[in-house]
N, C-alpha and C. Protein backbone atom coordinates (compact mmCIF):
# COMPACT_ATOMS: atom_id res chain seq x y z
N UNK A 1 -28.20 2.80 -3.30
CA UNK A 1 -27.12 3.19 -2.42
C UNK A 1 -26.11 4.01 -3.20
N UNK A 2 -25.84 5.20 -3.23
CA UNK A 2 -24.33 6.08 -3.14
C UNK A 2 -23.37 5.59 -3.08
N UNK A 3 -23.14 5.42 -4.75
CA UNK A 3 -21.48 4.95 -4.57
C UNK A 3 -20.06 5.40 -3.67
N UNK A 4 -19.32 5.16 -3.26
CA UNK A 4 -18.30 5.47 -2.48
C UNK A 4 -17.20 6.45 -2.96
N UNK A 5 -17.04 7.74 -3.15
CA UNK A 5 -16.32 8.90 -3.61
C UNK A 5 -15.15 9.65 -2.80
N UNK A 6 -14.17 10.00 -3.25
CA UNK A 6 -13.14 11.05 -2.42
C UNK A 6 -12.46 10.22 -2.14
N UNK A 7 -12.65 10.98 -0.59
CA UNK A 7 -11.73 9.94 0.70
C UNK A 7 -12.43 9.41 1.59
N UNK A 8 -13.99 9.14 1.38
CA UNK A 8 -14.73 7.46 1.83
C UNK A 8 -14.19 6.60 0.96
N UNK A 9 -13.96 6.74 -0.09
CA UNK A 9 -13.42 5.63 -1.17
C UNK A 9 -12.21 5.07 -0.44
N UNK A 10 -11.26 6.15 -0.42
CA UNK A 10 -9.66 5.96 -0.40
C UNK A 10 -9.53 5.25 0.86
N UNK A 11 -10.46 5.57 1.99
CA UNK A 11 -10.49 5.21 3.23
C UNK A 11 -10.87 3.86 3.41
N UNK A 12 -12.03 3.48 2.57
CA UNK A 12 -12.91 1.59 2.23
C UNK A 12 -11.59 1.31 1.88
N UNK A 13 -10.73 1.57 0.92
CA UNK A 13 -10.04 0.60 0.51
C UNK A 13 -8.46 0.58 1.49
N UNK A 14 -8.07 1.58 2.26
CA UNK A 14 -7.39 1.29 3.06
C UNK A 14 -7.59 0.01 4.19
N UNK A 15 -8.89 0.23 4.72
CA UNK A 15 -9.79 -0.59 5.73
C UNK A 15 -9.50 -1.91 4.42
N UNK A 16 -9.65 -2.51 3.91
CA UNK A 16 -9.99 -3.44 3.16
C UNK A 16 -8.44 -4.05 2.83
N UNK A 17 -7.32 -3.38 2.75
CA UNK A 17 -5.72 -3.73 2.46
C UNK A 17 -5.80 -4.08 4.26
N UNK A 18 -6.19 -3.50 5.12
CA UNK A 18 -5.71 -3.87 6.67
C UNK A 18 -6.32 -5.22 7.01
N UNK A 19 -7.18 -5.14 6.64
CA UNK A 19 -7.99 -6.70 7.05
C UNK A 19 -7.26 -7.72 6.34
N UNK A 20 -7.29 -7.72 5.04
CA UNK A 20 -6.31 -8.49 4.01
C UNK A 20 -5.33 -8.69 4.65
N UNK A 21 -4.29 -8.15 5.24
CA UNK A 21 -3.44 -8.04 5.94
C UNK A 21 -3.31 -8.54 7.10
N UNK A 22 -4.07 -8.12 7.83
CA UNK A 22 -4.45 -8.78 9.23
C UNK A 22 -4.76 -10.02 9.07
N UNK A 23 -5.53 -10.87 7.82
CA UNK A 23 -5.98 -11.75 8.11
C UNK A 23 -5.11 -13.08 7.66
N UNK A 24 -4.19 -12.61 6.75
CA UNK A 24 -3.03 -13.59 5.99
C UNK A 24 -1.68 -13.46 7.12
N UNK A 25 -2.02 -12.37 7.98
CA UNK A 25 -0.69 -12.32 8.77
C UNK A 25 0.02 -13.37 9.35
N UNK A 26 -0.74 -14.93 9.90
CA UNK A 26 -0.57 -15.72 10.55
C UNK A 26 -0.32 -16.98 9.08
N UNK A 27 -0.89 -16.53 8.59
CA UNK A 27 -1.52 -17.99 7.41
C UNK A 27 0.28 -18.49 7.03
N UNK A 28 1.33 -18.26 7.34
CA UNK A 28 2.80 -18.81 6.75
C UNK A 28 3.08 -18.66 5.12
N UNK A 29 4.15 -19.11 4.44
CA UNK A 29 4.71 -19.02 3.35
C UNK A 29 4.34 -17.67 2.63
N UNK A 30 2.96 -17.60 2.02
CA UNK A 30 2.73 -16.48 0.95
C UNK A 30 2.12 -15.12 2.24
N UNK A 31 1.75 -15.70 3.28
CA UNK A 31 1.27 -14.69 4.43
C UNK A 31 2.04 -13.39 4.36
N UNK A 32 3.37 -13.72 5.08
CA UNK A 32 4.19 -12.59 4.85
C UNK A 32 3.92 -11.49 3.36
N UNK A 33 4.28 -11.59 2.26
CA UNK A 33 4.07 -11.14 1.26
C UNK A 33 2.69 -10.89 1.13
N UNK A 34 1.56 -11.01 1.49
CA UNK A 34 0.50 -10.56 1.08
C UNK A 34 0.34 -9.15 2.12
N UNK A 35 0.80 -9.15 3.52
CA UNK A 35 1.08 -8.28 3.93
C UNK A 35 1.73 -7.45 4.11
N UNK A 36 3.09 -7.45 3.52
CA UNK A 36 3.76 -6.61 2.82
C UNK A 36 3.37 -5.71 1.84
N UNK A 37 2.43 -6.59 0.61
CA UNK A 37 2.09 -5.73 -0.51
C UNK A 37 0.88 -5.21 -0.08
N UNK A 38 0.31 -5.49 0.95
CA UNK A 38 -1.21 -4.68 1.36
C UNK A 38 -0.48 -3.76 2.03
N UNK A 39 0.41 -3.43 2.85
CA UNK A 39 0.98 -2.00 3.49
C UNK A 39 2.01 -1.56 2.38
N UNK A 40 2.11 -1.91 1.62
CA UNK A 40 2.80 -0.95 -0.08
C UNK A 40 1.90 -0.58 -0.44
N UNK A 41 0.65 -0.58 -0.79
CA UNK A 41 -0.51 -0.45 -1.17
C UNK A 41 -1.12 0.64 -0.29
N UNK A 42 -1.39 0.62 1.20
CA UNK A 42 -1.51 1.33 1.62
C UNK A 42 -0.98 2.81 1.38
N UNK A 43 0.53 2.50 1.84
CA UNK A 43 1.54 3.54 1.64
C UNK A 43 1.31 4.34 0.66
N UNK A 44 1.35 3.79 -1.19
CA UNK A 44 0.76 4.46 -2.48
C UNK A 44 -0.46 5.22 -2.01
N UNK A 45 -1.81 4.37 -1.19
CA UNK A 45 -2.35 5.71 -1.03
C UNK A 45 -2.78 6.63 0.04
N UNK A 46 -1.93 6.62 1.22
CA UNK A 46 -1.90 7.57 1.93
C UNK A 46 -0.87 8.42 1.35
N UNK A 47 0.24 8.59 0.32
CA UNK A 47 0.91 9.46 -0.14
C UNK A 47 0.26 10.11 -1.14
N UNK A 48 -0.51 9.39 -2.25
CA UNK A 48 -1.28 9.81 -3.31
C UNK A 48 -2.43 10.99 -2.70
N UNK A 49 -3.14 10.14 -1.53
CA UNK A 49 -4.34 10.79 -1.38
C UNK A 49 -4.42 11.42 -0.54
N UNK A 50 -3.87 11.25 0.49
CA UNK A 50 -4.14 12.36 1.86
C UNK A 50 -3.07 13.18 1.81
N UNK A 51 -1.56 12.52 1.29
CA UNK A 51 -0.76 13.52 1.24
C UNK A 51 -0.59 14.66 -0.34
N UNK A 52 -1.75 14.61 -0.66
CA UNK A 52 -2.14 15.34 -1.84
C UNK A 52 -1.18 15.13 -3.25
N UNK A 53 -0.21 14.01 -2.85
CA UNK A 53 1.19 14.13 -3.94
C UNK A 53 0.04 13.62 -5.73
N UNK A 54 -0.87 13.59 -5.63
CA UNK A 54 -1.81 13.20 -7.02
C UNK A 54 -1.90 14.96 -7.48
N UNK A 55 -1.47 15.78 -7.18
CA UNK A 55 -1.88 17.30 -7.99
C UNK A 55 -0.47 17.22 -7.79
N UNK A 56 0.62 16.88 -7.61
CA UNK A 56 2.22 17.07 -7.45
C UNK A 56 2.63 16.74 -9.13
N UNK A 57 3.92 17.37 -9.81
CA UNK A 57 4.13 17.65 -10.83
C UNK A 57 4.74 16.15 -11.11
N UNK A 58 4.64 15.25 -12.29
CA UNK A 58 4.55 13.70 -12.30
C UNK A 58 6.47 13.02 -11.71
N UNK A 59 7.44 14.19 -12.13
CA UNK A 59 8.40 13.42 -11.40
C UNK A 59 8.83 13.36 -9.85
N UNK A 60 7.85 14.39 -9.16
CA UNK A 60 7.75 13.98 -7.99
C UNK A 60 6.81 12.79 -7.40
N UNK A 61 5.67 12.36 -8.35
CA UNK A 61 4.99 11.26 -8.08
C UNK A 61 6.22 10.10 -8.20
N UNK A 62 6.48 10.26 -9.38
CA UNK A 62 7.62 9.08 -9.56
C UNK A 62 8.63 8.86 -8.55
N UNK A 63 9.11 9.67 -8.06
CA UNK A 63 9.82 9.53 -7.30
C UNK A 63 9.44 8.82 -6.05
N UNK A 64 8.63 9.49 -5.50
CA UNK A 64 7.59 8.96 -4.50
C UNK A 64 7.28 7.49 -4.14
N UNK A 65 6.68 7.47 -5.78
CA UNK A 65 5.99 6.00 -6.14
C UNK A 65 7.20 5.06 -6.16
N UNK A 66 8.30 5.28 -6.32
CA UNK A 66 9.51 4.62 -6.56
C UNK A 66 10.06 4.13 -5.08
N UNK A 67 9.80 4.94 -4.36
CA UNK A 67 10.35 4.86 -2.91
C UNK A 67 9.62 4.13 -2.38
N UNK A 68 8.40 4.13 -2.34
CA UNK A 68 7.74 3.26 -1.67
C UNK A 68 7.43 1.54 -2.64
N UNK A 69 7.48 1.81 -3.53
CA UNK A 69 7.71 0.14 -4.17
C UNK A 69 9.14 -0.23 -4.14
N UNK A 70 9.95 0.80 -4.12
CA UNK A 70 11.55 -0.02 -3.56
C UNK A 70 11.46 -0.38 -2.08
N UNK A 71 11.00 0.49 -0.71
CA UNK A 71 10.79 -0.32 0.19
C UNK A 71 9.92 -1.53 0.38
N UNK A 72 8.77 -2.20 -0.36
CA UNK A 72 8.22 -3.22 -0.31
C UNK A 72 8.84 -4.03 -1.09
N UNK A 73 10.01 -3.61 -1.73
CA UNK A 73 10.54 -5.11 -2.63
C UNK A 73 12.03 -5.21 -1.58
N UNK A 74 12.37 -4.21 -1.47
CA UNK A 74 13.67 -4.78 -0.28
C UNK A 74 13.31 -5.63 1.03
N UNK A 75 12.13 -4.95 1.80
CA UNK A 75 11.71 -5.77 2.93
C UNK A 75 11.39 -7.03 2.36
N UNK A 76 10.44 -7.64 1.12
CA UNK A 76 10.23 -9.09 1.00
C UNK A 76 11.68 -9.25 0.28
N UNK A 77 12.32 -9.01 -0.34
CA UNK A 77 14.06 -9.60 -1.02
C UNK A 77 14.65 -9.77 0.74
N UNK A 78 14.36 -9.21 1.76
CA UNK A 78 15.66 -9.65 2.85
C UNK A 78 14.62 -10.52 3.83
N UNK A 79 13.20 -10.42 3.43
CA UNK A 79 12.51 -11.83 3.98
C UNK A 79 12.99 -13.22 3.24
N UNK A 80 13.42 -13.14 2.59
CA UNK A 80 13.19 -14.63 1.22
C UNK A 80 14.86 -14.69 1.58
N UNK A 81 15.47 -13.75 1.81
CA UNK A 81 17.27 -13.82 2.28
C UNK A 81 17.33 -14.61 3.34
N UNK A 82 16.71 -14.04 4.33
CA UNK A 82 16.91 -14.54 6.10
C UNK A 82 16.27 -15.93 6.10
């Protein structure tokens, strides 16, 4: 079998953070947070990969990459608040 390359790759592992996600969604305590960090995860790579920011010059990755792991740590910091 043909290993999984490109964006079949990028795409398996999106499909694979949604299910993760989907499937802890209900489970309580650590639930929340596992689905949080599976749509941070996501996010990293629909920006990396479809939005081409991986050929982008590295302090715009950073930046990027920064924005989207500061929104998954504020949404779980004002889950663990409320």
């Amino acid at each position: 079998m043909k290993a999984l390359r490109g964006p079949t790759a990028i795409w398996a592992l999106l499909m694979l953070a949604t299910v993760a996600g989907f499937g802890t969604a209900r489970a309580g305590g650590w639930g929340f947070a596992v689905v949080i960090l599976a749509a941070t995860f996501k996010a990293h790579l629909i920006v990396r990969h479809y939005m081409e920011l991986r050929f982008a010059p590295p302090a715009w990755r950073l930046v990027f990459d920064g924005l989207v792991g500061l929104s998954g740590a504020i949404i779980l910091g004002l889950h663990v608040l409320a």
